[in-house]
N, C-alpha and C. Protein backbone atom coordinates (compact mmCIF):
# COMPACT_ATOMS: atom_id res chain seq x y z
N UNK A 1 0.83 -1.19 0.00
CA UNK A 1 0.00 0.00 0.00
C UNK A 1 0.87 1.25 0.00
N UNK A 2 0.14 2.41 -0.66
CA UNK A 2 0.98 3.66 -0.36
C UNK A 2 -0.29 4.62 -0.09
N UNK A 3 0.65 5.95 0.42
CA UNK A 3 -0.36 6.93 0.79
C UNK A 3 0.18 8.33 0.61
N UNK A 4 -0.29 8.97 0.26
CA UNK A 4 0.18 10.55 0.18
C UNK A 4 -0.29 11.37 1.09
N UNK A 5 0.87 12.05 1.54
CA UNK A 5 1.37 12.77 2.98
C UNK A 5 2.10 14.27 2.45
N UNK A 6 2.21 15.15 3.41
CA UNK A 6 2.46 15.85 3.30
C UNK A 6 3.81 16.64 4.09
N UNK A 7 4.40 16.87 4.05
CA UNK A 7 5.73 16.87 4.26
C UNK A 7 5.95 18.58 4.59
N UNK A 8 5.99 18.58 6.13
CA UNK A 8 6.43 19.89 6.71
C UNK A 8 8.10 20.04 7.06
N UNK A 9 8.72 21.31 6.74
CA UNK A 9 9.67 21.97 7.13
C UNK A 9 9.96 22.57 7.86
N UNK A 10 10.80 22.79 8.80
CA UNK A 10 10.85 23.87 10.21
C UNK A 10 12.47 23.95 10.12
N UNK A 11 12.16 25.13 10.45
CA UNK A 11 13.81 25.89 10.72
C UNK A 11 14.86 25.47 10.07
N UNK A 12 16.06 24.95 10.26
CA UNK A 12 17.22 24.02 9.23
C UNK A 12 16.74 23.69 8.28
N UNK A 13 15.64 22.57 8.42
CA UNK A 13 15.36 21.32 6.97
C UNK A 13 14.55 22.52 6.27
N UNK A 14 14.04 23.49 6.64
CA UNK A 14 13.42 23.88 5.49
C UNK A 14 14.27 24.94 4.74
N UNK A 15 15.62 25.67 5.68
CA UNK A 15 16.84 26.09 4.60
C UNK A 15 17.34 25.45 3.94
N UNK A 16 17.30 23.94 4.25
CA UNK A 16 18.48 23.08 3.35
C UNK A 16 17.67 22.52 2.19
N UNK A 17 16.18 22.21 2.58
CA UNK A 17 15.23 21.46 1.02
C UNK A 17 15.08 23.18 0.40
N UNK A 18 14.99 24.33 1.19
CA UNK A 18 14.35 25.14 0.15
C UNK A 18 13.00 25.50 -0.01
N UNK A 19 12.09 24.47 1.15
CA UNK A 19 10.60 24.33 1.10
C UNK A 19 10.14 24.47 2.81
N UNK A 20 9.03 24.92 2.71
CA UNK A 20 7.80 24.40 3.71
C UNK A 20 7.41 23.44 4.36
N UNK A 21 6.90 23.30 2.57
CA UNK A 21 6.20 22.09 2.62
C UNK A 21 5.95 21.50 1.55
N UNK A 22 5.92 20.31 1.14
CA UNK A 22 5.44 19.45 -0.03
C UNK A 22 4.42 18.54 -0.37
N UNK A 23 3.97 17.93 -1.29
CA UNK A 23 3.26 16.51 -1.14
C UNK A 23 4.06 15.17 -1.57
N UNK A 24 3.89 14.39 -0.74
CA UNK A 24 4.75 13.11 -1.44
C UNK A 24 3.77 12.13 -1.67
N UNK A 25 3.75 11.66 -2.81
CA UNK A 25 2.18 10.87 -3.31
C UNK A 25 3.35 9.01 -3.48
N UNK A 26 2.44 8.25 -2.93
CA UNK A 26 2.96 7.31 -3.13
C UNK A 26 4.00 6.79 -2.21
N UNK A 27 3.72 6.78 -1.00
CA UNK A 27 5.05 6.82 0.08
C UNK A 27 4.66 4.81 0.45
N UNK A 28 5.42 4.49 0.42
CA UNK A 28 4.96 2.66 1.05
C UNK A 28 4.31 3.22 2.40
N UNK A 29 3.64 2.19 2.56
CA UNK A 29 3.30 2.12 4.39
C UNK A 29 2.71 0.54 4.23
N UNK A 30 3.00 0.08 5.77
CA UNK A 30 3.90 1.21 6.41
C UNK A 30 5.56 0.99 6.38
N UNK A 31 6.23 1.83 6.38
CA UNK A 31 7.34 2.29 6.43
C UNK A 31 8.30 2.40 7.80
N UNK A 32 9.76 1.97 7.49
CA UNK A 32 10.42 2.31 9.20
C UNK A 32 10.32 4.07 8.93
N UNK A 33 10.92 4.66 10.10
CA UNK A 33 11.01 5.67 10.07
C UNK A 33 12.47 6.18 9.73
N UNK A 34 13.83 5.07 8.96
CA UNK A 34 15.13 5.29 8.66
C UNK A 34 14.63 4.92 7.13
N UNK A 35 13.53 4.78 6.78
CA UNK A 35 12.95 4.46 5.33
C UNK A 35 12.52 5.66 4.97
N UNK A 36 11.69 5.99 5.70
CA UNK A 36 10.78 7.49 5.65
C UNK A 36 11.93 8.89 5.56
N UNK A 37 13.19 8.66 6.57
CA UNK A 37 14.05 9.61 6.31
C UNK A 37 15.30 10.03 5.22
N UNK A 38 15.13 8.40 4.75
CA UNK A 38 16.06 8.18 3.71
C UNK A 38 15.08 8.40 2.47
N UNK A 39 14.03 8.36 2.24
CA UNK A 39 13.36 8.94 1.16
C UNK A 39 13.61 10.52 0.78
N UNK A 40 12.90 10.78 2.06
CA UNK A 40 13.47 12.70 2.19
C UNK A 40 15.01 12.87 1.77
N UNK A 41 15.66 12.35 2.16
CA UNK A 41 17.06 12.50 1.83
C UNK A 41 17.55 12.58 0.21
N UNK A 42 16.55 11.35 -0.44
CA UNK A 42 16.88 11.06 -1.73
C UNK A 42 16.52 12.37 -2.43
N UNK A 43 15.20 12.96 -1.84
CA UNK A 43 14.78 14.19 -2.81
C UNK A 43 15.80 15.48 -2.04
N UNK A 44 16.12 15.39 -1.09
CA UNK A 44 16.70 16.61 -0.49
C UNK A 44 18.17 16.32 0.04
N UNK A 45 19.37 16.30 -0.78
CA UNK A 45 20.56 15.28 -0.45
C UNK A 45 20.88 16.29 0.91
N UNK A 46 20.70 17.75 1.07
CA UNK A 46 21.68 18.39 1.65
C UNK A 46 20.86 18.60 3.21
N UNK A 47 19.89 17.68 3.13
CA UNK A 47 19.66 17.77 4.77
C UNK A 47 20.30 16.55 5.54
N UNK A 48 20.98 15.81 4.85
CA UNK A 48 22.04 14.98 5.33
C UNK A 48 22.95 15.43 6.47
N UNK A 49 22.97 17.24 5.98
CA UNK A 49 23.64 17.00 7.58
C UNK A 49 22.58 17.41 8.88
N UNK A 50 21.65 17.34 8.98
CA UNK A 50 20.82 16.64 10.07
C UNK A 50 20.71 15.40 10.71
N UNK A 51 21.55 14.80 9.81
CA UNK A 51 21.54 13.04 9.71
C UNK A 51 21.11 12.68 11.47
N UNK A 52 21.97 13.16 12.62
CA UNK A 52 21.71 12.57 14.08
C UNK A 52 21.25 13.46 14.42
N UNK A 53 20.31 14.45 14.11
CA UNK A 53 20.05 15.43 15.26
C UNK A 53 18.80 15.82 15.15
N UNK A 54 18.40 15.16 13.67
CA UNK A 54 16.40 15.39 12.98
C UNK A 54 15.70 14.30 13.84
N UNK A 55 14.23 15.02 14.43
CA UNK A 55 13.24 14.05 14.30
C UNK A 55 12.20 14.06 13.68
N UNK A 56 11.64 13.05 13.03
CA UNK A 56 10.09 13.16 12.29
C UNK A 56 9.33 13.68 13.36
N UNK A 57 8.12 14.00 13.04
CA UNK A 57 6.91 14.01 13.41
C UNK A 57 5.47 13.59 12.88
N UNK A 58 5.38 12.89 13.06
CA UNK A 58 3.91 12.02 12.09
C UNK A 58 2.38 12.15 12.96
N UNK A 59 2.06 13.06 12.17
CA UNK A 59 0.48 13.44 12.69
C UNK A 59 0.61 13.72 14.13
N UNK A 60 1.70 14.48 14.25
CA UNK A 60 2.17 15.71 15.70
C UNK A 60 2.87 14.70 16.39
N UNK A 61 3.18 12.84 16.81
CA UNK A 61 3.90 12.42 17.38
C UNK A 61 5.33 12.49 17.13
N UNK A 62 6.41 12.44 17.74
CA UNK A 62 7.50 12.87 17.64
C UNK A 62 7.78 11.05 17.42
N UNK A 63 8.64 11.12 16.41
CA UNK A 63 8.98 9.53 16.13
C UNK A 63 10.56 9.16 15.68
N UNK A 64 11.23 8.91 16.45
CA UNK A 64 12.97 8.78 16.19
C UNK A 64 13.42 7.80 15.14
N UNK A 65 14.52 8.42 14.41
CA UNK A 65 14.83 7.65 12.96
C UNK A 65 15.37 6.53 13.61
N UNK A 66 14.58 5.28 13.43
CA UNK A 66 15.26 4.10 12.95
C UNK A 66 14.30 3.34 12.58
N UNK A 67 14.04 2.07 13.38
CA UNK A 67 13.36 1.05 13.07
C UNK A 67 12.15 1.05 13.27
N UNK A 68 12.00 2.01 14.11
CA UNK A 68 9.84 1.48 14.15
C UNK A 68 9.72 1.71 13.11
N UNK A 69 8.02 0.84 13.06
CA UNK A 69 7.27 1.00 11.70
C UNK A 69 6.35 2.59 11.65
N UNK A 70 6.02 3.25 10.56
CA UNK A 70 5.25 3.76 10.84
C UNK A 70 3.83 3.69 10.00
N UNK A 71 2.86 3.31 9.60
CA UNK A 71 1.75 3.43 9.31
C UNK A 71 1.34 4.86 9.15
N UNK A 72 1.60 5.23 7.60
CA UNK A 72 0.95 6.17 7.37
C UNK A 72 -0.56 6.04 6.33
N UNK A 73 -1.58 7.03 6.40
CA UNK A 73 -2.64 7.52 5.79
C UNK A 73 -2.41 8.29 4.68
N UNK A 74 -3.42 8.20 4.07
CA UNK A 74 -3.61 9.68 2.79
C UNK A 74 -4.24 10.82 3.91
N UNK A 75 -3.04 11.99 3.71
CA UNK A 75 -3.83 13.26 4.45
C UNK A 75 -2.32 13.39 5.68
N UNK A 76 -2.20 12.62 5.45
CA UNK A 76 -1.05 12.25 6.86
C UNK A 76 0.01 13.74 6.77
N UNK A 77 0.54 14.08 8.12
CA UNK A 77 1.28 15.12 7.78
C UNK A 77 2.54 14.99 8.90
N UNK A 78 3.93 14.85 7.71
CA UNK A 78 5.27 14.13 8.22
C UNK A 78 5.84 15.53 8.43
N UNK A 79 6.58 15.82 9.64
CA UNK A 79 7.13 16.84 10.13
C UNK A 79 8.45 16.74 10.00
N UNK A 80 9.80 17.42 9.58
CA UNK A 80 11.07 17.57 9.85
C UNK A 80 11.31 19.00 10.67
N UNK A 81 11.45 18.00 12.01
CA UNK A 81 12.06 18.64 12.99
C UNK A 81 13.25 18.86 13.58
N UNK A 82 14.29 19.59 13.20
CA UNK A 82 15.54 20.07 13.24
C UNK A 82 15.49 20.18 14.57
N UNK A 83 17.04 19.98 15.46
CA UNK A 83 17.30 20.30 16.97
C UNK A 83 16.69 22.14 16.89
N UNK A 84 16.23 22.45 17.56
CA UNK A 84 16.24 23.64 18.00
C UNK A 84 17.10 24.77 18.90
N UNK A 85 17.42 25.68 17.99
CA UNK A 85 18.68 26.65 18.53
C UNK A 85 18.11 27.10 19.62
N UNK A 86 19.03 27.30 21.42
CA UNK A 86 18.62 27.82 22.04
C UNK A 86 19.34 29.59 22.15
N UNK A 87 18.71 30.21 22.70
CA UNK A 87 19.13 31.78 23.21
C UNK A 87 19.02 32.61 23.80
């Protein structure tokens, strides 16, 4: 199965893709979440250097890159959440 999701940007990842936000039509699910980040990666090589310090967010849960599965929907909305600068 696949599902199309929508793909938010915050702070870093969205200087390094260049975007907001996107649609990604056709994503497998469900998916690990080192599947889900390595997709993003393929379309966006230069958020690679987030590589240890990004977390997803899938329909507002905060979900750490590796092995869980994640089960996504059509409508679904995948967050890249960059560490946040403190000041």
């Amino acid at each position: 199965m696949t599902a199309q999701v929508t793909v938010l940007y915050f702070a870093k990842s969205a200087e390094l893709s260049g975007l907001k936000e996107e649609e990604l039509v056709a994503v497998p699910t469900p998916i690990s979440s080192q599947g889900l980040w390595s997709l993003l990666l393929q379309r966006h090589p230069r958020l690679c250097v987030l590589q240890h310090q990004v977390v997803l967010a899938v329909r507002q849960q905060y979900v750490a890159i590796g092995d869980e599965l994640v089960a996504l929907g059509d409508g679904d909305e995948v967050a890249v959440v960059p560490p946040l600068s403190g000041g």
